[in-house]
Protein backbone atom coordinates (compact mmCIF):
# COMPACT_ATOMS: atom_id res chain seq x y z
CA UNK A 1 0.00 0.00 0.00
CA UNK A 2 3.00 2.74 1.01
CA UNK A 3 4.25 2.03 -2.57
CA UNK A 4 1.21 4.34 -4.16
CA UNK A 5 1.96 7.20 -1.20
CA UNK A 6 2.95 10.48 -3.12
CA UNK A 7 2.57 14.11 -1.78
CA UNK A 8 3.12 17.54 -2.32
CA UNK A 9 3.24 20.65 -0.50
CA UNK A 10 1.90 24.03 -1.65
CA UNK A 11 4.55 26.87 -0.30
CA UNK A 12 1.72 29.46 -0.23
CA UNK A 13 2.83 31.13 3.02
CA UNK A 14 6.17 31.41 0.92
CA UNK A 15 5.35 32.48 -2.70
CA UNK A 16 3.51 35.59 -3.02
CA UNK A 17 2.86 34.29 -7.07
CA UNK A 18 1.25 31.19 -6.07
CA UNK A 19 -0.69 32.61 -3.59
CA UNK A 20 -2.58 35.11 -5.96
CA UNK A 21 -3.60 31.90 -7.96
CA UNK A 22 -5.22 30.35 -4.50
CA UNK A 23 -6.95 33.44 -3.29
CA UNK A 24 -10.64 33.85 -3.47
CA UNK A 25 -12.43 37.19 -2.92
CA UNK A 26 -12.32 36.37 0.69
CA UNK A 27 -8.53 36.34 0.48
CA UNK A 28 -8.98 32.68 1.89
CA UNK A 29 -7.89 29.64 0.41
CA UNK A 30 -10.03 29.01 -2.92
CA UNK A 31 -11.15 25.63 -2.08
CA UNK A 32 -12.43 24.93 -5.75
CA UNK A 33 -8.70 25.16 -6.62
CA UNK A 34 -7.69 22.93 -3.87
CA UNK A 35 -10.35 20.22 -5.51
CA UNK A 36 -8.63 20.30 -8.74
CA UNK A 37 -5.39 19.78 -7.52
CA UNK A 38 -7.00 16.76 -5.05
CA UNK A 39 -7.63 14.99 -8.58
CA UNK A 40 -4.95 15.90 -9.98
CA UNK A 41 -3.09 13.81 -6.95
CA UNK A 42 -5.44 11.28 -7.39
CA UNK A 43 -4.38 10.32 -10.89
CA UNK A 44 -0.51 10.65 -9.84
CA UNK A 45 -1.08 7.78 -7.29
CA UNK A 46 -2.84 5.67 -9.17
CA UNK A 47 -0.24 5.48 -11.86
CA UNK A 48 2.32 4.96 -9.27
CA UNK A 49 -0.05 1.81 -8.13
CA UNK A 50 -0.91 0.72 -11.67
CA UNK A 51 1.75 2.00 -14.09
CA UNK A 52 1.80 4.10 -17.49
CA UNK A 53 0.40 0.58 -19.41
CA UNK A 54 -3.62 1.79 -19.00
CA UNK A 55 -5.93 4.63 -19.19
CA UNK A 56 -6.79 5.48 -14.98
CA UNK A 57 -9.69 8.03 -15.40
CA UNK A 58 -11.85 8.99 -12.47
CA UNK A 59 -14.96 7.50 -11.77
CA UNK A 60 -16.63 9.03 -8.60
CA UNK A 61 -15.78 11.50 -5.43
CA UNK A 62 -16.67 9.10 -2.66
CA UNK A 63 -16.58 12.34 -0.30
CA UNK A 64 -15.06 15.75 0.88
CA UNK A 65 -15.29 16.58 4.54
CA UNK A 66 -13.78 19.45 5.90
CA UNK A 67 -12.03 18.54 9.37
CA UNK A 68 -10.82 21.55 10.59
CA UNK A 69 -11.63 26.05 9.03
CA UNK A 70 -8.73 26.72 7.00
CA UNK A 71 -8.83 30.35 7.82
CA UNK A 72 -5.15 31.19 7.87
CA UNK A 73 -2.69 30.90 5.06
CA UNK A 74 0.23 28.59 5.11
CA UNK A 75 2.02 25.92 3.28
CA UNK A 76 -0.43 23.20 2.43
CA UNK A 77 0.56 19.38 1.91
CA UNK A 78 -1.59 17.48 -0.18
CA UNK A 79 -1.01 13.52 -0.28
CA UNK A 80 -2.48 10.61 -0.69
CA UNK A 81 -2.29 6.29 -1.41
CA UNK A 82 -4.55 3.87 -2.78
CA UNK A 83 -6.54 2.08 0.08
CA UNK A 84 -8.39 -0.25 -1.80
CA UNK A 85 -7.95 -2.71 -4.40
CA UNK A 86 -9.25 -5.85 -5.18
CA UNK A 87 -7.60 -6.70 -8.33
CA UNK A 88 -10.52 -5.69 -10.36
CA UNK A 89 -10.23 -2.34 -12.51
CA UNK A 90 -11.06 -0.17 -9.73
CA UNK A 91 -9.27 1.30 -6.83
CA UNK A 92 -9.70 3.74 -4.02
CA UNK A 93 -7.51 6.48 -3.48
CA UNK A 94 -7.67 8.20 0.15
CA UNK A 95 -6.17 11.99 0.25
CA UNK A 96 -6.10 14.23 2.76
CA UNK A 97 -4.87 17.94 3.09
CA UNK A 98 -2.95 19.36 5.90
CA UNK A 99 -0.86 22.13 7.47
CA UNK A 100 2.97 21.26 6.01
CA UNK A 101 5.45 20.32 8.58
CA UNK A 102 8.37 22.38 8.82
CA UNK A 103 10.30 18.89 9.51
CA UNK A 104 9.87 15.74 6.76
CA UNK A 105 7.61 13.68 8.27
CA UNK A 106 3.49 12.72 7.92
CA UNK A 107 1.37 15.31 9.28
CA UNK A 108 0.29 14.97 12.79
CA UNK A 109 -3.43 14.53 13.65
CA UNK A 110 -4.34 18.14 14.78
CA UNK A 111 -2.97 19.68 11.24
CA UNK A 112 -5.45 17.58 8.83
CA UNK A 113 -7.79 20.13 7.52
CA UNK A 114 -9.71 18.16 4.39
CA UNK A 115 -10.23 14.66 3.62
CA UNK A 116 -11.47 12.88 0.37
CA UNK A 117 -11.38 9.90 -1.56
CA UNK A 118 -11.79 8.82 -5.00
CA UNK A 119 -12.56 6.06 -7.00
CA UNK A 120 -10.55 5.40 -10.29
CA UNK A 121 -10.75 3.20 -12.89
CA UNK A 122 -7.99 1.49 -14.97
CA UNK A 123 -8.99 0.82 -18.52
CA UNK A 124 -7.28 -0.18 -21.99
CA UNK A 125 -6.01 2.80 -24.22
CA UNK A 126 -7.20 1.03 -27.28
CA UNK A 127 -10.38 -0.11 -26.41
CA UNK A 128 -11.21 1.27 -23.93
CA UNK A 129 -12.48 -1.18 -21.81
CA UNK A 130 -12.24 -2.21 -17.77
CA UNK A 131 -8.76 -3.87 -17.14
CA UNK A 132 -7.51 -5.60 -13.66
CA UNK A 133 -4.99 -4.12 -11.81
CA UNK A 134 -3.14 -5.21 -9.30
CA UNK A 135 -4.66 -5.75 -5.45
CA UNK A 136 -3.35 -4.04 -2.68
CA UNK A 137 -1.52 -5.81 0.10
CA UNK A 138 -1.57 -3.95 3.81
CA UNK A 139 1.15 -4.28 5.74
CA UNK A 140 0.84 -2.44 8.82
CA UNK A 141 -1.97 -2.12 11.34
CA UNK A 142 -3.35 0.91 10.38
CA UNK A 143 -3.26 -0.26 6.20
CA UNK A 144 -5.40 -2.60 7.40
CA UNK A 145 -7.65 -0.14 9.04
CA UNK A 146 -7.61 2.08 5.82
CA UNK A 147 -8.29 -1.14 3.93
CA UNK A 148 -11.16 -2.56 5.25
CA UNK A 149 -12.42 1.40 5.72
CA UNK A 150 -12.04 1.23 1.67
CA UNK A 151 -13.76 -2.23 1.98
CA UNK A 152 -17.10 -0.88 3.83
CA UNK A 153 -17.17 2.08 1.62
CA UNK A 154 -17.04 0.00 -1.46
CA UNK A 155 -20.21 -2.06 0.17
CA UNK A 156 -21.68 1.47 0.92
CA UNK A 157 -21.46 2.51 -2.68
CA UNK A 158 -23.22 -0.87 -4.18
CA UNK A 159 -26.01 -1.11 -1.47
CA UNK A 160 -26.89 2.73 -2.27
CA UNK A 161 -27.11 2.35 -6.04
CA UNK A 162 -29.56 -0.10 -5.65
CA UNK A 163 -31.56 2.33 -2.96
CA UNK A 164 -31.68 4.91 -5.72
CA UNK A 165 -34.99 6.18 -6.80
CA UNK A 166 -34.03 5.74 -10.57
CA UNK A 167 -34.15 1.59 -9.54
CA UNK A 168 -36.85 1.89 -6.08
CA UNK A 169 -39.49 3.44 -4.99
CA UNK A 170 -39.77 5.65 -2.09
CA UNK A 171 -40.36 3.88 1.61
CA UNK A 172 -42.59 4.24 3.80
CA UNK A 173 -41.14 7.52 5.89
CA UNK A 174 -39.93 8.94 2.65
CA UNK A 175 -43.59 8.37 1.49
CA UNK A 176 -45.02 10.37 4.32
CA UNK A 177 -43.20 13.01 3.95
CA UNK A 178 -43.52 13.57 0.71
CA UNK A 179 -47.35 13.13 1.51
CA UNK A 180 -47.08 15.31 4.26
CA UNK A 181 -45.05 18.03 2.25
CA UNK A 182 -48.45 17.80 -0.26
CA UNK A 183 -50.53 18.44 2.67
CA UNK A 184 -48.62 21.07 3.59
CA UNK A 185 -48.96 23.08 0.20
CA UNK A 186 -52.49 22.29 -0.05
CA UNK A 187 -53.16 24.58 3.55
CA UNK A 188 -51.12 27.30 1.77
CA UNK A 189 -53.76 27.52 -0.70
CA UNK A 190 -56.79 26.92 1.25
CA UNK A 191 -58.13 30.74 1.87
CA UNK A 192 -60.53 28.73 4.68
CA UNK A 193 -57.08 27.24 6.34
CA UNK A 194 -55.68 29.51 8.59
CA UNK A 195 -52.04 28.25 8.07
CA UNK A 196 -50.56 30.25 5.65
CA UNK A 197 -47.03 30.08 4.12
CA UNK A 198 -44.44 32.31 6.29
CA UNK A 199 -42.28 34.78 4.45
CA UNK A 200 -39.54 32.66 4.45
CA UNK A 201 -40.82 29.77 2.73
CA UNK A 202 -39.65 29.54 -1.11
CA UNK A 203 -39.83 27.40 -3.47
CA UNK A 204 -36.90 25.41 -5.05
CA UNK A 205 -37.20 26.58 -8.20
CA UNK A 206 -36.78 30.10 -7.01
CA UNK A 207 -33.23 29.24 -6.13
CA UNK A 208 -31.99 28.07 -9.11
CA UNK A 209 -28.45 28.78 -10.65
CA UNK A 210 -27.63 27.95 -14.24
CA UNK A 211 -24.50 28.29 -16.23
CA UNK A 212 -23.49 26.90 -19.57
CA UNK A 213 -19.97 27.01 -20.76
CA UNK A 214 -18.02 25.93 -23.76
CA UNK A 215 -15.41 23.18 -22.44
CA UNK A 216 -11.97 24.29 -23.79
CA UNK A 217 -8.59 21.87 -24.10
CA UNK A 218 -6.58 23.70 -21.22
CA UNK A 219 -8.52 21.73 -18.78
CA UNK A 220 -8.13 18.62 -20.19
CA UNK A 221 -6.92 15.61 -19.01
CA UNK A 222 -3.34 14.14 -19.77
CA UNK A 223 -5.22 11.89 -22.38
CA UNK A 224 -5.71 14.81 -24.54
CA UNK A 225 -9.51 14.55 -25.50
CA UNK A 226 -11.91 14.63 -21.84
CA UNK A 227 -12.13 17.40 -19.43
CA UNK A 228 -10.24 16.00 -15.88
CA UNK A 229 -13.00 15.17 -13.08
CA UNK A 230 -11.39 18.19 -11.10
CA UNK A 231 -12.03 21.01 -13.13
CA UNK A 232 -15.77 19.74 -12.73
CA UNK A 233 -15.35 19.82 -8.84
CA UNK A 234 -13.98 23.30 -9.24
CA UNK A 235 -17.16 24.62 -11.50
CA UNK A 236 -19.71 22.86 -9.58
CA UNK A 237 -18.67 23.64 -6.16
CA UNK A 238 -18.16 27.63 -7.63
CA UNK A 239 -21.75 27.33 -8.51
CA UNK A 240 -23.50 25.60 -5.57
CA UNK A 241 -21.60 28.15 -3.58
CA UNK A 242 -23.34 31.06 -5.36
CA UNK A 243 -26.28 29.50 -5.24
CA UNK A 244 -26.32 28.92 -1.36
CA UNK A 245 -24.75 32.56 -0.94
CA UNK A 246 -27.72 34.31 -3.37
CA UNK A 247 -30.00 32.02 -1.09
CA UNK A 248 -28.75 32.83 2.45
CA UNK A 249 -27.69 36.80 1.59
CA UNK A 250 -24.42 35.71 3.10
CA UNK A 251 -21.22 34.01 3.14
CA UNK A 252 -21.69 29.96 3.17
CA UNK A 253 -19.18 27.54 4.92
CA UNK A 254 -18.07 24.32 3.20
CA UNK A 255 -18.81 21.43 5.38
CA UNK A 256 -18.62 18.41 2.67
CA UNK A 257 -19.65 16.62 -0.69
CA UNK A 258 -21.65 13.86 -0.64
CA UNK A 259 -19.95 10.60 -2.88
CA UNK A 260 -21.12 11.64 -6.29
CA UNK A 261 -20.25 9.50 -9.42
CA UNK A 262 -18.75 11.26 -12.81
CA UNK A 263 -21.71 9.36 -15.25
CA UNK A 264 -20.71 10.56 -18.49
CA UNK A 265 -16.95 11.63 -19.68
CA UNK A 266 -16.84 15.65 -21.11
CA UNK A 267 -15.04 15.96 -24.05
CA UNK A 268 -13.24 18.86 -25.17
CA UNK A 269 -15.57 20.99 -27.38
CA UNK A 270 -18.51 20.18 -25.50
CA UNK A 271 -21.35 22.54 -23.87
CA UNK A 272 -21.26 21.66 -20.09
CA UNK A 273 -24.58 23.23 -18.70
CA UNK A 274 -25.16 23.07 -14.90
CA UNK A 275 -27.98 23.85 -12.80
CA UNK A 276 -27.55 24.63 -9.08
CA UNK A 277 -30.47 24.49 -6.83
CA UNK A 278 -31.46 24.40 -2.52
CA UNK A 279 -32.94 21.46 -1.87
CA UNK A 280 -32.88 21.19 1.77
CA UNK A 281 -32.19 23.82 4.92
CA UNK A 282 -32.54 22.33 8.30
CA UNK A 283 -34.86 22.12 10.31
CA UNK A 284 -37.20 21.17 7.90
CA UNK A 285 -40.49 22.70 6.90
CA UNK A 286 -42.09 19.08 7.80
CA UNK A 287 -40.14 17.31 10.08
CA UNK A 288 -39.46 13.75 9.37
CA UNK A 289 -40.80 10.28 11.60
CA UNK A 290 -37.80 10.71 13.67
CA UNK A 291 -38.61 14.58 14.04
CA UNK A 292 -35.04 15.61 15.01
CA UNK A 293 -35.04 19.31 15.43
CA UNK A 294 -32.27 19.23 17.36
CA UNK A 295 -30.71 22.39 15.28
CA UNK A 296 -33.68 24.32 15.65
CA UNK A 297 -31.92 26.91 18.00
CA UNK A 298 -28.29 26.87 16.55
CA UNK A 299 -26.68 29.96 15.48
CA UNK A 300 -26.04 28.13 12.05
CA UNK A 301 -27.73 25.66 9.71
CA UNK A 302 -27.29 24.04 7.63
CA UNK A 303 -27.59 24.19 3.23
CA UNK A 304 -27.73 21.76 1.15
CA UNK A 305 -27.10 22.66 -3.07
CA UNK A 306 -27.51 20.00 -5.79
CA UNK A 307 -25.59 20.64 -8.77
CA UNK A 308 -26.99 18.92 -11.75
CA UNK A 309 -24.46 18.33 -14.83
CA UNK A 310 -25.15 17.60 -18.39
CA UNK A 311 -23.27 17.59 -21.49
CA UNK A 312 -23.83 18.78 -24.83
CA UNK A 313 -22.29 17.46 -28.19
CA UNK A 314 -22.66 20.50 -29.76
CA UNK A 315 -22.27 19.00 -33.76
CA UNK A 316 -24.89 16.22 -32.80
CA UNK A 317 -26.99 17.89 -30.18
CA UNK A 318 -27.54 14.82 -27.84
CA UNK A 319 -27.50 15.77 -24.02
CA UNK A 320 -25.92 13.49 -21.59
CA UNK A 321 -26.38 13.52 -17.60
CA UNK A 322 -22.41 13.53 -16.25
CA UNK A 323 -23.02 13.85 -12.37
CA UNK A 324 -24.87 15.11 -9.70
CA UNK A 325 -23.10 16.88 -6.61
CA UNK A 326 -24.56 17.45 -3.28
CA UNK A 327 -22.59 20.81 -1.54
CA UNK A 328 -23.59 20.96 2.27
CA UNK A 329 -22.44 24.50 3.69
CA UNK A 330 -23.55 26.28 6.89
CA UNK A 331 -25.13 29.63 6.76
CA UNK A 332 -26.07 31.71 9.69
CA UNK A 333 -29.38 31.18 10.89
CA UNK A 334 -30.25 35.25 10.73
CA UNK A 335 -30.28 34.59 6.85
CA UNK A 336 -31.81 31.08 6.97
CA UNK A 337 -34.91 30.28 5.11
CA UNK A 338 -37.19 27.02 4.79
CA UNK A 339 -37.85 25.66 1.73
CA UNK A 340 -41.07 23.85 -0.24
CA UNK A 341 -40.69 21.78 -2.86
């Protein structure tokens, strides 16, 4: 497993030239950037695992969780290793980003500031197809924990494909609240009801965010013809955090990414059009069976913003769906609304 371990430290706190390429309007750390480079890693330690022989291309975010506010600048070190591999054509790649030691050793504990994963795929430069790789072998204690962690989210990922909604239908709780949500709208309309909808209610379609942009070769990958997974991190989380900022009338926190897969590839030349929109604030309007409103008198909450992705082939006009991301952030509650469907 140590065999795949690469890293690479940022000297922000030391280069004034690099810096202005990381800043956002904040003068914070632009985490979009940050993504790009996390895939960029990605790739780099999966070729150390599986060699220059196949085509490694990225196949889903399994997820981004900020550990600690980067609020300060510093000298970032970004590395990672594959965790899990079977000796199929996929493999899991575990990063994490963290303050740089001054001294050259692992960062400690306390300094971790983001973690990820992703999952890549090995396949044949000719045809394109799956191809095995080789498995990993743990040799210490803790590869072991990282491998059966890799193991359990790999048994995560199958189970919830087959929970999706494009394959099952809603349960029971999901059900009622939906049904309940119905309800709900139906008082709002009722001029006998004397529930009416509070000025903070909106609808999710009065959130919505939509860009559409011409996908140009500099952002390609080092195969020469797709757009790298990273640069679509970078434009969907840039979106989803307009979205939640135009939403909240303030500044949103990252707090994570949900795993999202990478559906369709983006080839250079194509029309990427993406579509930001809230889709949950917490509490709820119409609390769930479990009715946890155990946020209900925090001084933030938080926002969720789905970013739906599709692609364009602009000489033959057919429309592809390549991903769906799901931002959380934290807003403060002063600016926090509830949301209808």
């Amino acid at each position: 497993m140590s065999d795949s371990y690469h890293s690479v430290v940022l000297p922000l706190a030391q280069d004034p030239w690099l810096l202005d390429t990381y800043l956002n309007s904040s003068g914070h750390i632009r985490l979009g950037t940050i993504f790009m480079d996390l895939d960029a890693l990605s790739g780099v330690v999966a070729y150390k695992h599986t060699g220059d022989d196949v085509t490694t291309v990225t196949a889903a975010v399994d997820r981004i969780a900020i550990k600690r506010p980067l609020t300060e600048i510093c000298d970032l070190e970004l590395s990672g290793q594959v965790t899990y591999a079977t000796g199929r054509s996929s493999m899991e790649v575990s990063l994490q980003v963290a303050k740089a030691s001054k001294e050259e050793k692992r960062p400690a504990k306390e300094d971790i500031v983001m973690t990820c994963g992703f999952t890549m795929v090995s396949l044949d430069p000719g045809t394109k197809k799956p191809v095995p790789i080789n498995p990993i072998k743990a040799e210490t204690e803790e590869e072991q924990r990282l491998y059966e962690a890799g193991e359990h989210n790999s048994k995560i990922r199958k189970e919830s494909s087959q929970k999706s909604l494009l394959k099952t239908s809603p349960n029971d709780e999901e059900s009622d609240l939906i049904h309940a949500m119905w309800q709900r709208q139906l008082q709002y309309h009722d001029p006998n009801d004397p529930v009416r909808q509070p000025d903070n209610v909106f609808f999710m379609d009065g959130t919505r965010v939509q860009t559409a942009a011409i996908m140009q070769p500099q952002y390609r990958n080092r195969h020469q013809f797709m757009i790298f997974g990273g640069f679509l991190l970078k434009q969907t989380f840039e979106l989803a955090f307009c979205c939640a900022a135009a939403f909240s009338h303030s500044r949103p926190v990252f707090v994570s990414l949900d795993p999202s897969d990478f559906k369709h590839p983006v080839p250079v030349g194509s029309v990427l059009y993406l579509t930001a929109t809230v889709v949950y604030t917490d509490p709820p309007i119409v609390g769930s069976a479990s009715g946890d409103n155990s946020n209900s008198n925090a001084e933030y909450t938080r926002v969720q913003v789905r970013v739906d992705s599709k692609v364009r082939d602009v000489e033959h006009g057919d429309v592809k769906p390549t991903g769906q991301f799901n931002y959380t952030f934290t807003v403060p509650r002063l600016y926090c609304t509830y949301k209808t469907p």
